[in-house]
PDB file of N, CA and C in Angstrom:
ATOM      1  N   UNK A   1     -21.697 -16.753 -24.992  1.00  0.00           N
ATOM      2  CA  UNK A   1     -21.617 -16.406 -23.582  1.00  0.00           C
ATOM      3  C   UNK A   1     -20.251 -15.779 -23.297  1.00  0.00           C
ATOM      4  N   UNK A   2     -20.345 -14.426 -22.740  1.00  0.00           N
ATOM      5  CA  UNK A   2     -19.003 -13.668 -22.510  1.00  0.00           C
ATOM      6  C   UNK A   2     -18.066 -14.615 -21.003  1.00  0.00           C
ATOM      7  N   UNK A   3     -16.749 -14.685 -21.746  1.00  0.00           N
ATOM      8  CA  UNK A   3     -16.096 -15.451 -20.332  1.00  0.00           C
ATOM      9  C   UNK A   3     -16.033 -13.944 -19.280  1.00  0.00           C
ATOM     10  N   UNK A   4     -15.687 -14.159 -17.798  1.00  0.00           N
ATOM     11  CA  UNK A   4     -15.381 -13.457 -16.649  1.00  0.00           C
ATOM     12  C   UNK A   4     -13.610 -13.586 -16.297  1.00  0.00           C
ATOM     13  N   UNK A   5     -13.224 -12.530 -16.592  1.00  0.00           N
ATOM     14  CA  UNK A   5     -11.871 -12.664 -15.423  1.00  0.00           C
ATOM     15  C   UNK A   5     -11.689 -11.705 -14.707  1.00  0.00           C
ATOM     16  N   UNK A   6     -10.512 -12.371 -13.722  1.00  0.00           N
ATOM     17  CA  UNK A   6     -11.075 -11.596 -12.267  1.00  0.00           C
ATOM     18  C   UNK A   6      -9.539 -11.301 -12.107  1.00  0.00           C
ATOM     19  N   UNK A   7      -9.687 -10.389 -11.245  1.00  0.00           N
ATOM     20  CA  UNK A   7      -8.292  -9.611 -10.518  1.00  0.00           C
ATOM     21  C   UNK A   7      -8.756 -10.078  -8.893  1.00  0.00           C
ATOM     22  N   UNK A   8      -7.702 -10.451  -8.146  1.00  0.00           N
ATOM     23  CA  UNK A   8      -7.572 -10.024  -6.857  1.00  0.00           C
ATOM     24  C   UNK A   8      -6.457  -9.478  -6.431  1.00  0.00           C
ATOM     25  N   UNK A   9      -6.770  -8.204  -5.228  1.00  0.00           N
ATOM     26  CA  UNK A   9      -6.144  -6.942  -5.324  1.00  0.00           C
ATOM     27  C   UNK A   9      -6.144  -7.501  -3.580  1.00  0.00           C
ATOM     28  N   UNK A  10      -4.385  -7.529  -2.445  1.00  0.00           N
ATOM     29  CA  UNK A  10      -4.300  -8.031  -1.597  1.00  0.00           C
ATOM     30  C   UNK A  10      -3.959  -6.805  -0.558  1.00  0.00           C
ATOM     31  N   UNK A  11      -4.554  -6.667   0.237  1.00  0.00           N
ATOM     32  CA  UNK A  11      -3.587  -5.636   1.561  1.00  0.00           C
ATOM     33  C   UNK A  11      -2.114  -6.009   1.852  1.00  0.00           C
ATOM     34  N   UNK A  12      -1.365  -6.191   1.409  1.00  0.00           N
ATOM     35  CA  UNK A  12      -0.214  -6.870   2.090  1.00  0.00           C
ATOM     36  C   UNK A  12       0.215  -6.508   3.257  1.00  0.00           C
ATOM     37  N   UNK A  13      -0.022  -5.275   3.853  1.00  0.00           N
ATOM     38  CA  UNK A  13       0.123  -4.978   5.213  1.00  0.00           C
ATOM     39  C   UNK A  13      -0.751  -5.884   6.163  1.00  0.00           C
ATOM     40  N   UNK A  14      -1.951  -5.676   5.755  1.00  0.00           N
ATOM     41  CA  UNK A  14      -2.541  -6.534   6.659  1.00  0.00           C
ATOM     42  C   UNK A  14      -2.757  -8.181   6.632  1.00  0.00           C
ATOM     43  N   UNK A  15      -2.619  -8.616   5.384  1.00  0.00           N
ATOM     44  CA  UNK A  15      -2.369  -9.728   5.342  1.00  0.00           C
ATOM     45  C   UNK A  15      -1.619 -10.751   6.455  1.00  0.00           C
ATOM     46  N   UNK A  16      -2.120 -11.677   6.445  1.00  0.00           N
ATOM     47  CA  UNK A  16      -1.223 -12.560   7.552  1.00  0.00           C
ATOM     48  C   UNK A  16      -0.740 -13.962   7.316  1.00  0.00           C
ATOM     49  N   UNK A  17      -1.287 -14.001   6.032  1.00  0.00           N
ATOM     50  CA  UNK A  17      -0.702 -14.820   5.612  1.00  0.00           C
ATOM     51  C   UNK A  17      -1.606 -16.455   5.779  1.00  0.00           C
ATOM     52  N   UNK A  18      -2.337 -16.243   6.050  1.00  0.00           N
ATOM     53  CA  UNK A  18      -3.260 -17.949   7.132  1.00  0.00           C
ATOM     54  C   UNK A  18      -3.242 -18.565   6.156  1.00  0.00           C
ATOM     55  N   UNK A  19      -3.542 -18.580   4.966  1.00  0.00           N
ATOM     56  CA  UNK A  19      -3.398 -19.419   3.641  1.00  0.00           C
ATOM     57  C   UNK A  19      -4.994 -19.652   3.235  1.00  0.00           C
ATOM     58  N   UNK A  20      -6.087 -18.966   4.193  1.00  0.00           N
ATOM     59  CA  UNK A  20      -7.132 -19.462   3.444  1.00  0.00           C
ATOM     60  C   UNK A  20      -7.642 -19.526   2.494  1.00  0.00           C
ATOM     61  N   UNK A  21      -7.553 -18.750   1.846  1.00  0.00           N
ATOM     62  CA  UNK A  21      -7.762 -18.377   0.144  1.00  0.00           C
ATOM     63  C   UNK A  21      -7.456 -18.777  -0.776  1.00  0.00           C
ATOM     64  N   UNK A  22      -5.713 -19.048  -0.696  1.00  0.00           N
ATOM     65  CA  UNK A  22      -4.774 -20.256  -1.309  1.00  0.00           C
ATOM     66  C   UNK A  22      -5.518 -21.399  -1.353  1.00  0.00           C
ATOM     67  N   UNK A  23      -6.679 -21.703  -0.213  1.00  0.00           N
ATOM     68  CA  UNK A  23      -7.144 -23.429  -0.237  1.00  0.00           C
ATOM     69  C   UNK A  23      -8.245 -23.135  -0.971  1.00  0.00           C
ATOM     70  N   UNK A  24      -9.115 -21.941  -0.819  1.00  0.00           N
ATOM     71  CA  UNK A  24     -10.490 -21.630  -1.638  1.00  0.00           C
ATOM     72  C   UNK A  24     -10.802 -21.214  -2.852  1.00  0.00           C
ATOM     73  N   UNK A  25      -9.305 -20.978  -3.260  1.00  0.00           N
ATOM     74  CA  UNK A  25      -9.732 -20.885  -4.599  1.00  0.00           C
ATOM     75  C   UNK A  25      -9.621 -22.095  -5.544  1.00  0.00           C
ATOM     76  N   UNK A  26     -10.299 -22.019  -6.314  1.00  0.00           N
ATOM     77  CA  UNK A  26     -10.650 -23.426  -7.125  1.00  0.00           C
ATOM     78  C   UNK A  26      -9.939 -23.386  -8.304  1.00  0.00           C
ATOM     79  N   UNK A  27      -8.774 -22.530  -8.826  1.00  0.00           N
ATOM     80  CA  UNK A  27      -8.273 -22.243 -10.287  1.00  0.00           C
ATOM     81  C   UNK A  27      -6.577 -22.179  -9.651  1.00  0.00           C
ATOM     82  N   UNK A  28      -6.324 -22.248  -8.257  1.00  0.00           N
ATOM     83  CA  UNK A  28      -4.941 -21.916  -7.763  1.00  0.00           C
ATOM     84  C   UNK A  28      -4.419 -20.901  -8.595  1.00  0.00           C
ATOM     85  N   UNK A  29      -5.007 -19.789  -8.253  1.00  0.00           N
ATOM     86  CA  UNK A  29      -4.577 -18.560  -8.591  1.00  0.00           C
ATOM     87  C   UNK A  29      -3.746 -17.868  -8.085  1.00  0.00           C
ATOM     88  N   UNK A  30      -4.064 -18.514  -6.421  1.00  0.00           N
ATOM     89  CA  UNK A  30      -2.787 -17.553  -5.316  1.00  0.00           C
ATOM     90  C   UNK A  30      -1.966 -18.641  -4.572  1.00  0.00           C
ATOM     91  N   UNK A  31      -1.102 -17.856  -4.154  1.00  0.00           N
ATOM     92  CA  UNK A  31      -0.201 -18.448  -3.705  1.00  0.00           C
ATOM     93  C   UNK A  31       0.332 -17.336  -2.068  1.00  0.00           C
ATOM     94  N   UNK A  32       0.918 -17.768  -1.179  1.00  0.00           N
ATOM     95  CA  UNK A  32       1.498 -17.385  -0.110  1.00  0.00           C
ATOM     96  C   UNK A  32       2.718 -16.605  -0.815  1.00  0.00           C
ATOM     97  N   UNK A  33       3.369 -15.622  -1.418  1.00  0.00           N
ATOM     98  CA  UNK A  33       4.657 -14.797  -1.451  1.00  0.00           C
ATOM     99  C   UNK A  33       5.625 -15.080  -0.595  1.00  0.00           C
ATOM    100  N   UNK A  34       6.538 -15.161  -1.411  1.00  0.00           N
ATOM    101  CA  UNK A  34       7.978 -15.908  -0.172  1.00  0.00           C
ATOM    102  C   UNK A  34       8.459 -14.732   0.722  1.00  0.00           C
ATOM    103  N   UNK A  35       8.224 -13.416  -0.030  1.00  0.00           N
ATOM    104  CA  UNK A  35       8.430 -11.983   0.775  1.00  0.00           C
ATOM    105  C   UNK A  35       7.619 -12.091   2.206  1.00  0.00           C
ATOM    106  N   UNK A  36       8.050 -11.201   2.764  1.00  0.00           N
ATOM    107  CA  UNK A  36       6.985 -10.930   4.184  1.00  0.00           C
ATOM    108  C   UNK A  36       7.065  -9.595   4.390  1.00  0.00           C
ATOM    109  N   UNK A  37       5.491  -9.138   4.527  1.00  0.00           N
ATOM    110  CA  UNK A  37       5.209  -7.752   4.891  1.00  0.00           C
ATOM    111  C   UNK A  37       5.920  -7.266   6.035  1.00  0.00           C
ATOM    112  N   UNK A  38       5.387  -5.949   6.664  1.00  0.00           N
ATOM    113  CA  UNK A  38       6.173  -5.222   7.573  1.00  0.00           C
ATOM    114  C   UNK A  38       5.721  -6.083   9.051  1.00  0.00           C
ATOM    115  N   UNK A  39       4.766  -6.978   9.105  1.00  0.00           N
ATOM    116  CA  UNK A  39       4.664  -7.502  10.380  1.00  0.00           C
ATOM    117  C   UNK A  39       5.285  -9.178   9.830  1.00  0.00           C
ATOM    118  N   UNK A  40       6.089  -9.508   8.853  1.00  0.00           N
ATOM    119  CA  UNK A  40       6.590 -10.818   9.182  1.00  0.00           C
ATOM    120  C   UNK A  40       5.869 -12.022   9.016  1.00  0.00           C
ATOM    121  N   UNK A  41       4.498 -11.721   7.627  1.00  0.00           N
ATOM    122  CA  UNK A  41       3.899 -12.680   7.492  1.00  0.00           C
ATOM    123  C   UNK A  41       4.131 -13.066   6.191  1.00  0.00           C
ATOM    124  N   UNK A  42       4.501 -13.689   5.364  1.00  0.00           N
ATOM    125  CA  UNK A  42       4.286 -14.629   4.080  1.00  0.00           C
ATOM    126  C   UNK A  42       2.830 -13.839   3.531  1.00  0.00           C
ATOM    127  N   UNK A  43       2.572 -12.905   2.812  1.00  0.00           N
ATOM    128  CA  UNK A  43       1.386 -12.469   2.121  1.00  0.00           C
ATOM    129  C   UNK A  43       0.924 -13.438   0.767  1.00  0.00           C
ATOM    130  N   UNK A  44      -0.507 -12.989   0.731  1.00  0.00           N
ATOM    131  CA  UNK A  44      -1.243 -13.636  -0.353  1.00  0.00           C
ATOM    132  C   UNK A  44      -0.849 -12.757  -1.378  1.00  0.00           C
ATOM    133  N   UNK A  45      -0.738 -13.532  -2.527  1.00  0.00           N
ATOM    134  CA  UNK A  45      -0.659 -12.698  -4.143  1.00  0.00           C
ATOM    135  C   UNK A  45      -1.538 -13.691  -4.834  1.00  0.00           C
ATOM    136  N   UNK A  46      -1.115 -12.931  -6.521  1.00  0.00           N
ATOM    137  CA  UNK A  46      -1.911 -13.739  -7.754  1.00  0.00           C
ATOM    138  C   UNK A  46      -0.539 -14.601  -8.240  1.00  0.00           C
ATOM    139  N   UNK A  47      -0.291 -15.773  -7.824  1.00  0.00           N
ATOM    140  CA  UNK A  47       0.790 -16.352  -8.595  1.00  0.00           C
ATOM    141  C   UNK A  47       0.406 -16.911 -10.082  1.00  0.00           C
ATOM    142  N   UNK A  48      -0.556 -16.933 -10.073  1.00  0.00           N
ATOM    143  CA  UNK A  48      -1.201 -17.622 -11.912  1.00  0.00           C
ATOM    144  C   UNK A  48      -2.792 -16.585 -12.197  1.00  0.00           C
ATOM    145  N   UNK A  49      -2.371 -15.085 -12.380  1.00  0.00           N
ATOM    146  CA  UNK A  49      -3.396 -14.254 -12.490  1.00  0.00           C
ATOM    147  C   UNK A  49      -4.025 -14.518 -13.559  1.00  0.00           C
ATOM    148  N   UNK A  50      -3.653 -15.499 -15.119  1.00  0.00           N
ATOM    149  CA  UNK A  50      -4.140 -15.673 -16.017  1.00  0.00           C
ATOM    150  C   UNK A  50      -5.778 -16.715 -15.968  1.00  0.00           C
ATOM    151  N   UNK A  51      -5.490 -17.396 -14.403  1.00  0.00           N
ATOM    152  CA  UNK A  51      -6.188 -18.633 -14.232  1.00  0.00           C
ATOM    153  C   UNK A  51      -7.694 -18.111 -13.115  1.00  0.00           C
ATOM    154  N   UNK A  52      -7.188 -16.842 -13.139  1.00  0.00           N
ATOM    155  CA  UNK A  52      -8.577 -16.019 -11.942  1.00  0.00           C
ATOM    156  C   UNK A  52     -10.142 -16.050 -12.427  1.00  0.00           C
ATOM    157  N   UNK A  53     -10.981 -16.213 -12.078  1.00  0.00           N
ATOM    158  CA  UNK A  53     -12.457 -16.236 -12.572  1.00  0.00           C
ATOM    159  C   UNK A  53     -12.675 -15.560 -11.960  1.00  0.00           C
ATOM    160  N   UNK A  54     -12.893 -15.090 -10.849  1.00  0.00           N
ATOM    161  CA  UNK A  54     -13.277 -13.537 -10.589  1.00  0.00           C
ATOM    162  C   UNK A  54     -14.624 -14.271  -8.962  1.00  0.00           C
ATOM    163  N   UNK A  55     -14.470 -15.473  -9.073  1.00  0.00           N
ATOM    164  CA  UNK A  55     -15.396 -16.173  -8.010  1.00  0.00           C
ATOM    165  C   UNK A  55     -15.617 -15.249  -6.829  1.00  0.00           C
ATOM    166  N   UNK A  56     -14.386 -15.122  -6.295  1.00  0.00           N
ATOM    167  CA  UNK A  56     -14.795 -13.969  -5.039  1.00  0.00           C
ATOM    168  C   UNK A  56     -14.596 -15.039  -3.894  1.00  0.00           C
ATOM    169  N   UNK A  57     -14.260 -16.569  -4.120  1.00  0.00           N
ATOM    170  CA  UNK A  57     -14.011 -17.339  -2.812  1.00  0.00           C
ATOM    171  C   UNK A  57     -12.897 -16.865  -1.388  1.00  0.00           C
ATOM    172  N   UNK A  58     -12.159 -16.267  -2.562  1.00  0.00           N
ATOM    173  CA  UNK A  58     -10.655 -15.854  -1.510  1.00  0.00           C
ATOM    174  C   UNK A  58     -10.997 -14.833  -0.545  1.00  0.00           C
ATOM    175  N   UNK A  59     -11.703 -13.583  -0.881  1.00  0.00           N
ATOM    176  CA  UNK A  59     -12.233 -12.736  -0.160  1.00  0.00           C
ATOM    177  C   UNK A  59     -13.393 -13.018   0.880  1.00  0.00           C
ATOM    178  N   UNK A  60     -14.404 -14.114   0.105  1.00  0.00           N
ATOM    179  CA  UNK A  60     -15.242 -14.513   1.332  1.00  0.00           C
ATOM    180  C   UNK A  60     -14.586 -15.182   2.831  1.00  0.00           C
ATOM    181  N   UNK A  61     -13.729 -16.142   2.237  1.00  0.00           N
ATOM    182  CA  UNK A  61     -12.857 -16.584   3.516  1.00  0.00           C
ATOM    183  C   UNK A  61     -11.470 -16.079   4.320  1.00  0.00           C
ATOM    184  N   UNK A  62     -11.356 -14.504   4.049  1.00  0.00           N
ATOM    185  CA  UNK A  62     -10.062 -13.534   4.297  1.00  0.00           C
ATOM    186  C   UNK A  62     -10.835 -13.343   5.826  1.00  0.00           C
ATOM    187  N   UNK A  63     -10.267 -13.508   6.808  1.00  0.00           N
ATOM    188  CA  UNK A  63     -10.949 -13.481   8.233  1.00  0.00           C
ATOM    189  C   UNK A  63     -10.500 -11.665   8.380  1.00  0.00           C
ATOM    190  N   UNK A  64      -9.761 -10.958   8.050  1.00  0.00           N
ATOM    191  CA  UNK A  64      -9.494 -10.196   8.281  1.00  0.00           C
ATOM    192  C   UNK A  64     -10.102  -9.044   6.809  1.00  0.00           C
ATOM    193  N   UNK A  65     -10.506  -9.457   6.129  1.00  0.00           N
ATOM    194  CA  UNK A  65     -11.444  -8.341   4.416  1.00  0.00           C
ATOM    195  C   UNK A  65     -10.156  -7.904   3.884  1.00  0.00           C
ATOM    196  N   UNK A  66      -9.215  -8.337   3.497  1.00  0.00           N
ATOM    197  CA  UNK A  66      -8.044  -7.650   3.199  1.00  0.00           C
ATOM    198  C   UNK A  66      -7.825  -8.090   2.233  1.00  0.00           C
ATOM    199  N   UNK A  67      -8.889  -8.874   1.301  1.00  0.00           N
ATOM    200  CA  UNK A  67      -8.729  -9.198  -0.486  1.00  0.00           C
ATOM    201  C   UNK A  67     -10.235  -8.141  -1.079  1.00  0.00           C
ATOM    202  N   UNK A  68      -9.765  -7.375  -2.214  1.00  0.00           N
ATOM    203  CA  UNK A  68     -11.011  -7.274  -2.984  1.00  0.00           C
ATOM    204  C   UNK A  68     -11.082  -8.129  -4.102  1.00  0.00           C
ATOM    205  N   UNK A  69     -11.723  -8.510  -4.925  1.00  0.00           N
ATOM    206  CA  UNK A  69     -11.726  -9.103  -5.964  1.00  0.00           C
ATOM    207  C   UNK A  69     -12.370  -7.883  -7.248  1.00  0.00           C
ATOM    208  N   UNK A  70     -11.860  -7.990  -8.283  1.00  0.00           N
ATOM    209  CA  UNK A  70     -12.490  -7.212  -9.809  1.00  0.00           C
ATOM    210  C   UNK A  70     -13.001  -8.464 -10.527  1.00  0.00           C
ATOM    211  N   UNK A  71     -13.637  -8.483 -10.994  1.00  0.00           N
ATOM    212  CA  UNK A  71     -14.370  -9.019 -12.544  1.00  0.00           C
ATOM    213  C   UNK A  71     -14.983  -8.007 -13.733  1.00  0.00           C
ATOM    214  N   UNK A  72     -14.221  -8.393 -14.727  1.00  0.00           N
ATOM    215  CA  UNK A  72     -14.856  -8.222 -15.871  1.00  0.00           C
ATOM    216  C   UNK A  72     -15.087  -9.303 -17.062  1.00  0.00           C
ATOM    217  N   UNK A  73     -16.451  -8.764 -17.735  1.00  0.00           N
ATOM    218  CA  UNK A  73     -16.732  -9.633 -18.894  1.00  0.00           C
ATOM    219  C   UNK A  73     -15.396  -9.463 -20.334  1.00  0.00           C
ATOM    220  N   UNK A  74     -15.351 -10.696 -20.996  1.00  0.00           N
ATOM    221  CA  UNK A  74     -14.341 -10.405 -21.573  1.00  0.00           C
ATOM    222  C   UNK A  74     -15.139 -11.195 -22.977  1.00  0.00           C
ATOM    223  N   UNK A  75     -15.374 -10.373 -24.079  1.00  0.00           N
ATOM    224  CA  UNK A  75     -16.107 -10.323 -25.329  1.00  0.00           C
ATOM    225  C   UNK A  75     -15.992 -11.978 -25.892  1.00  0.00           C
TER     226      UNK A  75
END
């Protein structure tokens, strides 16, 4: 069975930082960035991108669509 890993790819402009994604993902992949975008919010990143499955939780609960997620199969 081929494993899945996943990329998530963040708006940081639009980001705001709410942390939902940080709580939905199940592998703590992201983390809040200590930086802050041009409106002054703490943005989402991949702080442990090695640990991503590609689930797609973070993006379902982005109130604003400002995560995509990638997956690929990996041999």
């Amino acid at each position: 069975m081929a494993k899945v890993k996943g990329a998530v790819v963040v708006d940081m402009d639009t980001c705001k930082g709410c942390n939902l994604c940080v709580v939905a993902c199940p592998t703590q992949t992201l983390a809040l960035h200590r930086n802050v975008n041009g409106k002054g919010y703490h943005y989402s990143y991949m702080e442990n991108p090695d640990a991503c499955i590609g689930c797609s939780n973070c993006a379902l609960v982005c109130p604003d669509s400002c995560i995509t997620v990638y997956k690929a199969k990996i041999a």
